[in-house]
PDB file of N, CA and C in Angstrom:
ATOM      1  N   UNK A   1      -0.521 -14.085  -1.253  1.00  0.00           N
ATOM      2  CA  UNK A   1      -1.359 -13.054  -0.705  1.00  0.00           C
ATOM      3  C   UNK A   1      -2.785 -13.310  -1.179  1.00  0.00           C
ATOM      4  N   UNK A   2      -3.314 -13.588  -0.580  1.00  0.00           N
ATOM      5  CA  UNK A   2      -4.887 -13.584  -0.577  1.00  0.00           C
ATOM      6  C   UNK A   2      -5.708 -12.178  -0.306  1.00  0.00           C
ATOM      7  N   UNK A   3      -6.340 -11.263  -1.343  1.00  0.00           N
ATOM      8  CA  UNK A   3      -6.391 -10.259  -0.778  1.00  0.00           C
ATOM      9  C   UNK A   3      -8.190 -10.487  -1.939  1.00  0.00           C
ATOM     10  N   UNK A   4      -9.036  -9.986  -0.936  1.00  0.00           N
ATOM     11  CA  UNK A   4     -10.378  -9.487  -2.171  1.00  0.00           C
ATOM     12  C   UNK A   4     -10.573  -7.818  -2.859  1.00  0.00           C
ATOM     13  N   UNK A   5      -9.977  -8.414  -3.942  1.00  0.00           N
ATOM     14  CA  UNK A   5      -9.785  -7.082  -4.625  1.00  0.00           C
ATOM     15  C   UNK A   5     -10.877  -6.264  -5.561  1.00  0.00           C
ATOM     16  N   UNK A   6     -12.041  -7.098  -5.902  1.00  0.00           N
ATOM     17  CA  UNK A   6     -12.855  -6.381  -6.977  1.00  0.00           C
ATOM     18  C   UNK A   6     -14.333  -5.607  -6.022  1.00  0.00           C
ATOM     19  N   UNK A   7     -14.465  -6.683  -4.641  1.00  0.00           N
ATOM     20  CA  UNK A   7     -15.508  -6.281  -4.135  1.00  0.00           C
ATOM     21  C   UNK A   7     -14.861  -6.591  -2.245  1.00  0.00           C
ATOM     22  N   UNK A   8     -15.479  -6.281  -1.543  1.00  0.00           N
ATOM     23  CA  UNK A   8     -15.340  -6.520  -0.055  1.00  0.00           C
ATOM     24  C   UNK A   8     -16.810  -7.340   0.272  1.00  0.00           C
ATOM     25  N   UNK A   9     -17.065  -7.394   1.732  1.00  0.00           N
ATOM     26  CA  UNK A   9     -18.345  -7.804   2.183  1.00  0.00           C
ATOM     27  C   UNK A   9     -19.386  -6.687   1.250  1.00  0.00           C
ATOM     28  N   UNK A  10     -20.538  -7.863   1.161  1.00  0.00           N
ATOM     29  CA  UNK A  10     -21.898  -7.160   0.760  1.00  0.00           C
ATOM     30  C   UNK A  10     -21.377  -6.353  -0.709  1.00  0.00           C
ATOM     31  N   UNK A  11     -20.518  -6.745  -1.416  1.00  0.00           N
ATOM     32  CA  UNK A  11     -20.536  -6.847  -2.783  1.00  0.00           C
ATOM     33  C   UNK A  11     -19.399  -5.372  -2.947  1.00  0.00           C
ATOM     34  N   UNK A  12     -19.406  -4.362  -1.773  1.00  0.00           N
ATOM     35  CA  UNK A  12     -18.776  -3.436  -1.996  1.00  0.00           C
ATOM     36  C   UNK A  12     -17.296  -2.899  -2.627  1.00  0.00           C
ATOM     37  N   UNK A  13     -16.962  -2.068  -3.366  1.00  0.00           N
ATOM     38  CA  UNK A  13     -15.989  -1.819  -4.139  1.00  0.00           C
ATOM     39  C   UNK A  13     -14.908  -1.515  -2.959  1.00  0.00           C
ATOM     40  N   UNK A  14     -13.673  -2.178  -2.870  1.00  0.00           N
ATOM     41  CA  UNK A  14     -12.808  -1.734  -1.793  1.00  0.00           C
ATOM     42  C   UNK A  14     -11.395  -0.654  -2.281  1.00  0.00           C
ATOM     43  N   UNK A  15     -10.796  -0.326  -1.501  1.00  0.00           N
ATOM     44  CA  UNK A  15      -9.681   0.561  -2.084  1.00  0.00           C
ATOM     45  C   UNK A  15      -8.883   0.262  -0.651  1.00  0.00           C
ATOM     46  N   UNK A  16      -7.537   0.010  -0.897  1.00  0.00           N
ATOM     47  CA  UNK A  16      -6.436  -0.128   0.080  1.00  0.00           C
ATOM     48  C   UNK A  16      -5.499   0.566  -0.221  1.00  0.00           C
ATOM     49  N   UNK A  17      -5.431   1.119   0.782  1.00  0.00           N
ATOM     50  CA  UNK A  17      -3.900   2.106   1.330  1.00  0.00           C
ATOM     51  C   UNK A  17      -2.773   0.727   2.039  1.00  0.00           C
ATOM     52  N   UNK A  18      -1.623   0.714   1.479  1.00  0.00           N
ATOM     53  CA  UNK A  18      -0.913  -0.169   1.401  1.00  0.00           C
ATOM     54  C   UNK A  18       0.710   0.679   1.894  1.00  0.00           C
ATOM     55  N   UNK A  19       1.171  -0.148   3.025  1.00  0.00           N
ATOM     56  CA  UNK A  19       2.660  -0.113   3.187  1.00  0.00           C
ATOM     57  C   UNK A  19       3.609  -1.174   2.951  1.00  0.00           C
ATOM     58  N   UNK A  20       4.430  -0.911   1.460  1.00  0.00           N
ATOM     59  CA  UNK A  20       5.871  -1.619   1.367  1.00  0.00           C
ATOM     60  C   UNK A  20       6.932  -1.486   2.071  1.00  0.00           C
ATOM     61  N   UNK A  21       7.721  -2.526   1.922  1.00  0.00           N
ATOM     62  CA  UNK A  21       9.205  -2.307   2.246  1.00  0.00           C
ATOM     63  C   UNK A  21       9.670  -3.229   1.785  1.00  0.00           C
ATOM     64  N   UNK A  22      10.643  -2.451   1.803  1.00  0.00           N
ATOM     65  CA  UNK A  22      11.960  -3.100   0.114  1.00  0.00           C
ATOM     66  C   UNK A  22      12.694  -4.533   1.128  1.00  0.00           C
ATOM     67  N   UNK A  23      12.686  -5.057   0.521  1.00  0.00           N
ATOM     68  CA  UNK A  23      13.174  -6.467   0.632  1.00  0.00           C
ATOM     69  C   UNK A  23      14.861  -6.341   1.404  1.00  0.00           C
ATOM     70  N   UNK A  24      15.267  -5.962   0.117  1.00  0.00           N
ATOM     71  CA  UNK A  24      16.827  -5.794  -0.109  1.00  0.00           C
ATOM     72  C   UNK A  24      17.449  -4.316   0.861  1.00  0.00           C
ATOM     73  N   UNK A  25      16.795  -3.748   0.626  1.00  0.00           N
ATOM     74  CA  UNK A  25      16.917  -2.648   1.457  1.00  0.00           C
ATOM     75  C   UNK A  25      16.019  -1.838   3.016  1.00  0.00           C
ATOM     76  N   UNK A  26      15.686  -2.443   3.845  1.00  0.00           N
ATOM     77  CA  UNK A  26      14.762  -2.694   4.355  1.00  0.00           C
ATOM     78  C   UNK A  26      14.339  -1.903   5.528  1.00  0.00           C
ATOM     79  N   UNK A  27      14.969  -0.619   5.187  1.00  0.00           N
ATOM     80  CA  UNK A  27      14.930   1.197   5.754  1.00  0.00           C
ATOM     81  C   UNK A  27      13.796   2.191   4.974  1.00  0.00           C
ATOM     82  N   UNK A  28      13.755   1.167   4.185  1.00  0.00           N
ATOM     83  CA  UNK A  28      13.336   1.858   2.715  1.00  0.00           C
ATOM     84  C   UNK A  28      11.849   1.361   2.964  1.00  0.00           C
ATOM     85  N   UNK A  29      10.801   2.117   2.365  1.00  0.00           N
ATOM     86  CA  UNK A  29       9.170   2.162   2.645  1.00  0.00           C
ATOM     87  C   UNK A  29       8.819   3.091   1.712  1.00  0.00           C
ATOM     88  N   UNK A  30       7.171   2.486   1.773  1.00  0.00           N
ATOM     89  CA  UNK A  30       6.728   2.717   0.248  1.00  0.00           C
ATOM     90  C   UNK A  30       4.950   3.118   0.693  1.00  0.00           C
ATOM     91  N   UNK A  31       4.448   3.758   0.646  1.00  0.00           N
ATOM     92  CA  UNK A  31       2.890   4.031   0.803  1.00  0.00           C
ATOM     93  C   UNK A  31       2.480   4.678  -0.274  1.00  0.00           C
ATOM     94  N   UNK A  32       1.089   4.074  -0.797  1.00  0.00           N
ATOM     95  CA  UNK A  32      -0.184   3.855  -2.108  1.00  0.00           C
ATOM     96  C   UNK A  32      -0.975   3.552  -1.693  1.00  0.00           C
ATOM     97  N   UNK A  33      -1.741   3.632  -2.559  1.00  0.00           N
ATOM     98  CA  UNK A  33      -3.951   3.267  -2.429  1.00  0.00           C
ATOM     99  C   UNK A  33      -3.766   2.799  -3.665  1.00  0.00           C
ATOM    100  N   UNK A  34      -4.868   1.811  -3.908  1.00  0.00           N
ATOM    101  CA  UNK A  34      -4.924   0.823  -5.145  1.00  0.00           C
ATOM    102  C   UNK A  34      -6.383   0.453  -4.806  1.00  0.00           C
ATOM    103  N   UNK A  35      -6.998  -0.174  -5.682  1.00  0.00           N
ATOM    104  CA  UNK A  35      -8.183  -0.823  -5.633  1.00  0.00           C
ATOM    105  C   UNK A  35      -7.959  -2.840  -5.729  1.00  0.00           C
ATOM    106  N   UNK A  36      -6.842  -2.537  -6.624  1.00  0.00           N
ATOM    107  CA  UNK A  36      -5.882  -4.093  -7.035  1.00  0.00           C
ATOM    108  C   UNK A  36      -4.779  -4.265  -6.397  1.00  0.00           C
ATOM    109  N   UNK A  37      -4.706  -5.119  -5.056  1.00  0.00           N
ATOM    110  CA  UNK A  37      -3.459  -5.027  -3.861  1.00  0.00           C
ATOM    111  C   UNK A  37      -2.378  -5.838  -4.783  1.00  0.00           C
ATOM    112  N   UNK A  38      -3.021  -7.124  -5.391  1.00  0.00           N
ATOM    113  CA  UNK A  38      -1.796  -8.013  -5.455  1.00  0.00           C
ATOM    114  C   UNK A  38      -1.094  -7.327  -6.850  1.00  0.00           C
ATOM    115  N   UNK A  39      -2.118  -6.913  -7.948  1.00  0.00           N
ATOM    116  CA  UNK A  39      -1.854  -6.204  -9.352  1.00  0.00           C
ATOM    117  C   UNK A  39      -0.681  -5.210  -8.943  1.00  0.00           C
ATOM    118  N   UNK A  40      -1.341  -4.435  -8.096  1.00  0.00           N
ATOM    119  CA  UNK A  40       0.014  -3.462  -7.420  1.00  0.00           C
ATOM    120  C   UNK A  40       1.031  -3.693  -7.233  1.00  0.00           C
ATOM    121  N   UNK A  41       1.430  -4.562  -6.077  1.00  0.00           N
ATOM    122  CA  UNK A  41       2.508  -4.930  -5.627  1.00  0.00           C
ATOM    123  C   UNK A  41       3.427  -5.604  -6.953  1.00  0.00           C
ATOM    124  N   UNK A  42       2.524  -6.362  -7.965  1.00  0.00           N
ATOM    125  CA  UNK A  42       3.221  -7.139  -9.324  1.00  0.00           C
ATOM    126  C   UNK A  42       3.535  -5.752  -9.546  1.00  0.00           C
ATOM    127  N   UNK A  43       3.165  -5.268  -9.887  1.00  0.00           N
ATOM    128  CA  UNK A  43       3.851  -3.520 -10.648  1.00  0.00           C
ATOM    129  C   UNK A  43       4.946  -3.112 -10.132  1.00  0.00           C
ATOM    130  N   UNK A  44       5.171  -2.371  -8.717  1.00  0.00           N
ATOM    131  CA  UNK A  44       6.161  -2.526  -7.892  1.00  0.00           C
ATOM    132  C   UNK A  44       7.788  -3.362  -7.896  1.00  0.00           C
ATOM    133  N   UNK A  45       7.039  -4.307  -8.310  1.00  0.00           N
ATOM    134  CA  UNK A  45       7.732  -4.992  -7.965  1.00  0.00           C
ATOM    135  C   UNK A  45       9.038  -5.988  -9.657  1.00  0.00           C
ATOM    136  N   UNK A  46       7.982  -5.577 -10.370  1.00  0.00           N
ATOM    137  CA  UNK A  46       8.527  -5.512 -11.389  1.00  0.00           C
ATOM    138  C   UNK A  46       9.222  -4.144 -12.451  1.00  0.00           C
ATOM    139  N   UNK A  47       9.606  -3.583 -11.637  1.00  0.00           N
ATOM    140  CA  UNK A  47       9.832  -1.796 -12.058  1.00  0.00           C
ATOM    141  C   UNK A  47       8.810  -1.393 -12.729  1.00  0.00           C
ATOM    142  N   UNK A  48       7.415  -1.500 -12.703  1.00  0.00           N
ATOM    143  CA  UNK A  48       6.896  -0.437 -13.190  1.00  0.00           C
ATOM    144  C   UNK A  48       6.553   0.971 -12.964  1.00  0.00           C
ATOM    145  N   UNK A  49       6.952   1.434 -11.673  1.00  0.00           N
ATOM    146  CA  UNK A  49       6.871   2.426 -11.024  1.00  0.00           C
ATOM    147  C   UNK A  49       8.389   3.293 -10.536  1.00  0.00           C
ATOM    148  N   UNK A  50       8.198   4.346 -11.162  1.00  0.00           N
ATOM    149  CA  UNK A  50       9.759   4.744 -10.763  1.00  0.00           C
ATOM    150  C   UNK A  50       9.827   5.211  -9.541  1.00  0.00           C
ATOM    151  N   UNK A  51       9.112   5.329  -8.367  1.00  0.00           N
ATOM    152  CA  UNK A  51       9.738   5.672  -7.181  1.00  0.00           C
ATOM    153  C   UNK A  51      10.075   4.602  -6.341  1.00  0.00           C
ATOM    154  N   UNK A  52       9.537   3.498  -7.164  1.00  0.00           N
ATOM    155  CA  UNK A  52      10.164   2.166  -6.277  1.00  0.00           C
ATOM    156  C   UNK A  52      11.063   1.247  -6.909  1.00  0.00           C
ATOM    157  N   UNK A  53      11.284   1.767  -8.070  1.00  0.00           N
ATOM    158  CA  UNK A  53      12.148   0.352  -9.301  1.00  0.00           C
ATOM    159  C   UNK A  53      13.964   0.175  -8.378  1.00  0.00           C
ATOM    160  N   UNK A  54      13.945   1.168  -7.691  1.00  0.00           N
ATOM    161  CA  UNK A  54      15.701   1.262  -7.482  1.00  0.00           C
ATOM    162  C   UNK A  54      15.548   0.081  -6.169  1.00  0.00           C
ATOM    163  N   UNK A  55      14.495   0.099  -5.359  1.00  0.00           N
ATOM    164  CA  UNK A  55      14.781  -0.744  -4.627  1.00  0.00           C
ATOM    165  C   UNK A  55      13.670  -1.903  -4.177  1.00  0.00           C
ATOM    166  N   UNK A  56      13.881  -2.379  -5.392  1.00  0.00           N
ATOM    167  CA  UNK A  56      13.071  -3.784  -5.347  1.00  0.00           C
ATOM    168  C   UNK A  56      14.054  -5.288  -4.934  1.00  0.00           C
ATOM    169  N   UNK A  57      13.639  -6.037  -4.280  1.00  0.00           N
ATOM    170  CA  UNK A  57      11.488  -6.624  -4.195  1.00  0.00           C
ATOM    171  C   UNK A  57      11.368  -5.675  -3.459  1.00  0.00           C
ATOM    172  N   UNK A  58      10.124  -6.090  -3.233  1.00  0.00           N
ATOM    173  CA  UNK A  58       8.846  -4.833  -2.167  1.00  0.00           C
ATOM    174  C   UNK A  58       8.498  -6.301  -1.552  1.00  0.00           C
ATOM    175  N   UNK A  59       8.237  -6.318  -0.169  1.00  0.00           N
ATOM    176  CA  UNK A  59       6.788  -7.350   0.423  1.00  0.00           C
ATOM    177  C   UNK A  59       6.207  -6.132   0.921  1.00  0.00           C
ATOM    178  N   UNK A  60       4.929  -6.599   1.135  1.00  0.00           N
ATOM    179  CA  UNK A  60       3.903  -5.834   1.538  1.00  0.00           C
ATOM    180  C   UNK A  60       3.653  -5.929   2.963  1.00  0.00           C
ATOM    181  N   UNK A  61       3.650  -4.967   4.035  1.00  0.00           N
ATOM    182  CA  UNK A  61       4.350  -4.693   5.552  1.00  0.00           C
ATOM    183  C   UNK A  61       3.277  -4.526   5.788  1.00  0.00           C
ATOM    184  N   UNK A  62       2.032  -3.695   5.103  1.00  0.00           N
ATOM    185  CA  UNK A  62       0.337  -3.905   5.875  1.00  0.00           C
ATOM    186  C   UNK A  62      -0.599  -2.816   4.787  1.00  0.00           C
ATOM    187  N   UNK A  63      -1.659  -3.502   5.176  1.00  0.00           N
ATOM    188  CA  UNK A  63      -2.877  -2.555   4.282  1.00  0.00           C
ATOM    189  C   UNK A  63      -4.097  -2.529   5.016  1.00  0.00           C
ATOM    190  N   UNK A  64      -4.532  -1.324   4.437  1.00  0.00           N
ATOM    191  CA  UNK A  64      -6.067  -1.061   5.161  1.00  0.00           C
ATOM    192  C   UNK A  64      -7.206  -0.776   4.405  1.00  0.00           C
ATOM    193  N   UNK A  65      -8.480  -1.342   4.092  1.00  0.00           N
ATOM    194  CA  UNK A  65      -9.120  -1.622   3.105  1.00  0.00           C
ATOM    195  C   UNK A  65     -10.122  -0.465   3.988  1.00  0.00           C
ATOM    196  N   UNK A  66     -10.872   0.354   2.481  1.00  0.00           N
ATOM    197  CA  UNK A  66     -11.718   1.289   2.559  1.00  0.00           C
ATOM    198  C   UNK A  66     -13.027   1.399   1.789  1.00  0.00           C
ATOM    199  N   UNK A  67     -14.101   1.814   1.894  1.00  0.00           N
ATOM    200  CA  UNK A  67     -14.601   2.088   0.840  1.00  0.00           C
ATOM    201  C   UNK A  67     -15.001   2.767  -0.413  1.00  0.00           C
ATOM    202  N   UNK A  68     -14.322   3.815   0.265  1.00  0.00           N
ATOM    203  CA  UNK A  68     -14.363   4.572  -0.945  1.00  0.00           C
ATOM    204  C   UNK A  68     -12.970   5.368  -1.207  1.00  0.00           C
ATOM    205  N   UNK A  69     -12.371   5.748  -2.520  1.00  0.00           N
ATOM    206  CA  UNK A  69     -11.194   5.626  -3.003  1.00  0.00           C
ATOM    207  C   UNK A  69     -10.655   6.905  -2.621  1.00  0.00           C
ATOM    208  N   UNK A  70     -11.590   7.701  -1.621  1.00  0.00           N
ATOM    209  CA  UNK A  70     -11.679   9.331  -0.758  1.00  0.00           C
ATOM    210  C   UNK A  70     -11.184   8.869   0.326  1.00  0.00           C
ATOM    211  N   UNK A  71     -10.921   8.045   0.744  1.00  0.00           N
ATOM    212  CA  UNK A  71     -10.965   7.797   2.201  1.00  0.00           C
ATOM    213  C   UNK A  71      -9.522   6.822   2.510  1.00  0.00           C
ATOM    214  N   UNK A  72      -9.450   6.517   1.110  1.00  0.00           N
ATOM    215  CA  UNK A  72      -8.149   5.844   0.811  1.00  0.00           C
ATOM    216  C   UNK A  72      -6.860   6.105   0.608  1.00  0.00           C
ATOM    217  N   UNK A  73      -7.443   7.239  -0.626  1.00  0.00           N
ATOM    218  CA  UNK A  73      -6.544   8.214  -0.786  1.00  0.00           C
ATOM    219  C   UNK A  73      -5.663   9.538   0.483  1.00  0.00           C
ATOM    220  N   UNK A  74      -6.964   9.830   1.105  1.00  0.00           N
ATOM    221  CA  UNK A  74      -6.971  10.784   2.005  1.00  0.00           C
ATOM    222  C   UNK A  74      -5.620  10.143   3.362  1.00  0.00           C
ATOM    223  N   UNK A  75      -6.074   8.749   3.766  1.00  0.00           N
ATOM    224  CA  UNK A  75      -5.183   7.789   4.505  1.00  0.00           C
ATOM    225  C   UNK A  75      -3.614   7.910   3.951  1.00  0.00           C
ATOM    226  N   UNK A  76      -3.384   7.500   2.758  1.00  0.00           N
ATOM    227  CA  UNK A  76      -2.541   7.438   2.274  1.00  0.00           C
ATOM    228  C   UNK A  76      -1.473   8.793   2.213  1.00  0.00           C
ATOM    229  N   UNK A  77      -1.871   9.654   2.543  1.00  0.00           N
ATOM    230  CA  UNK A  77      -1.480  11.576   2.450  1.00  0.00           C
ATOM    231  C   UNK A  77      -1.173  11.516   3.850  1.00  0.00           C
ATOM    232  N   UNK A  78      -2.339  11.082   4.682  1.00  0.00           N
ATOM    233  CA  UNK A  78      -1.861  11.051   6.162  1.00  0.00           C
ATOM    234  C   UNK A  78      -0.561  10.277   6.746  1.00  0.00           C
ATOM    235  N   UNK A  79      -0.440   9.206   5.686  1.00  0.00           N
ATOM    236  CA  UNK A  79       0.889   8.194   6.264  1.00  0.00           C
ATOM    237  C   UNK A  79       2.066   8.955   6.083  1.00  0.00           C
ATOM    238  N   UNK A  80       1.976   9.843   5.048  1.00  0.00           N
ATOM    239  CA  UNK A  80       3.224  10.408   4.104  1.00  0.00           C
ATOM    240  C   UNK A  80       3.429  11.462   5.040  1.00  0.00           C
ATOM    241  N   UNK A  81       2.916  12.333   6.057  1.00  0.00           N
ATOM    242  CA  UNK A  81       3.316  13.405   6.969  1.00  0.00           C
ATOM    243  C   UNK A  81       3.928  12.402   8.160  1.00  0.00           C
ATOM    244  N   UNK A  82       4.784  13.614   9.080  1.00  0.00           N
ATOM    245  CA  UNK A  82       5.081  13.531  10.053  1.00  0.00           C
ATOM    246  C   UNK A  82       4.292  12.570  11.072  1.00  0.00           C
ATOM    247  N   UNK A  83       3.474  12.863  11.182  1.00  0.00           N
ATOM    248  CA  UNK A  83       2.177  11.944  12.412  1.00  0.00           C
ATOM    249  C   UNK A  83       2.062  11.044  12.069  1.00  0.00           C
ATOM    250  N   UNK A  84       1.891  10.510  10.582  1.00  0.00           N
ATOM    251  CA  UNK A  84       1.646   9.620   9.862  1.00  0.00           C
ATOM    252  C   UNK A  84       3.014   8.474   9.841  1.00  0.00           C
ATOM    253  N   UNK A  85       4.011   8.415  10.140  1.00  0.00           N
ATOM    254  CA  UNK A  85       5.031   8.253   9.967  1.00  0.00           C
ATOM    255  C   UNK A  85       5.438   7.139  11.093  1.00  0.00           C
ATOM    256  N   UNK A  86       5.132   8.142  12.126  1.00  0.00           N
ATOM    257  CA  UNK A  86       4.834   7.670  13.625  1.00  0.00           C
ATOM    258  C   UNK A  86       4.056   6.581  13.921  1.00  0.00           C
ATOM    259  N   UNK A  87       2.927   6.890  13.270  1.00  0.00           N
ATOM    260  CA  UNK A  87       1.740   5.889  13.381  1.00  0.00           C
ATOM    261  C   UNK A  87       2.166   4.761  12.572  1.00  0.00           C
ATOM    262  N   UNK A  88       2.680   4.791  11.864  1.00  0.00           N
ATOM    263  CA  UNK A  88       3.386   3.458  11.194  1.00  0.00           C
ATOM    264  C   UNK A  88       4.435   2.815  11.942  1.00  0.00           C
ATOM    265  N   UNK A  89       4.913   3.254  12.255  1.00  0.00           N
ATOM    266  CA  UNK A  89       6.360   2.656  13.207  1.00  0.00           C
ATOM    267  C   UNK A  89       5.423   1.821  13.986  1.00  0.00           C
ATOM    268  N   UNK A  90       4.488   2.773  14.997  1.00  0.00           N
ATOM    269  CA  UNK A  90       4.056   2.212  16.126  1.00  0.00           C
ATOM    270  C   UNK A  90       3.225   0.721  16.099  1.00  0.00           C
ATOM    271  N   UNK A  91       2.648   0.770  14.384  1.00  0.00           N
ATOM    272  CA  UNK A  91       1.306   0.140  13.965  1.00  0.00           C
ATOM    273  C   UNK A  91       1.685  -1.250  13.346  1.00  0.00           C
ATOM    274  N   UNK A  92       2.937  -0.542  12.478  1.00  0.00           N
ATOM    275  CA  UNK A  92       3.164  -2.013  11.163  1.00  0.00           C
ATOM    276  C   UNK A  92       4.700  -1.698  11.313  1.00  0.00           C
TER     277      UNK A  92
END
């Protein structure tokens, strides 16, 4: 994964809203915001996180880079509702 994690174009600080899915189990999906995509997914993916340790690996199914960690976050709340849900099926 090649991902630019400390800055984006024109030097800017990025933040990604990120969708997993479990490897092994592959019904199973996972949505976060991070500023560090690949750091993340190592976390994930090594149980450091208990809402994902039961069903690891994770690959990473898609992300959307933001600028500010409001806008990231905010995305990330939207995936987790109903509409949001949808829009994933349809998207990634």
């Amino acid at each position: 994964m090649n991902v630019v994690n400390e800055s984006g174009p024109n030097g800017l600080k990025m933040y990604y809203t990120y969708i997993l899915q479990s490897i092994n189990f592959p019904k199973h999906f996972y949505v976060g915001y991070t500023q560090d995509l690949e750091q993340r997914l190592k976390q994930h993916n090594l149980g450091n996180s208990i809402h994902t340790n039961k069903f690891r690996p994770w690959k990473l199914r898609g992300c959307i880079a933001f600028d500010t960690e409001d806008k990231a976050k905010k995305f990330e709340q939207f995936l987790k509702t109903g509409n949001g849900r949808l829009f994933q099926k349809k998207f990634f």
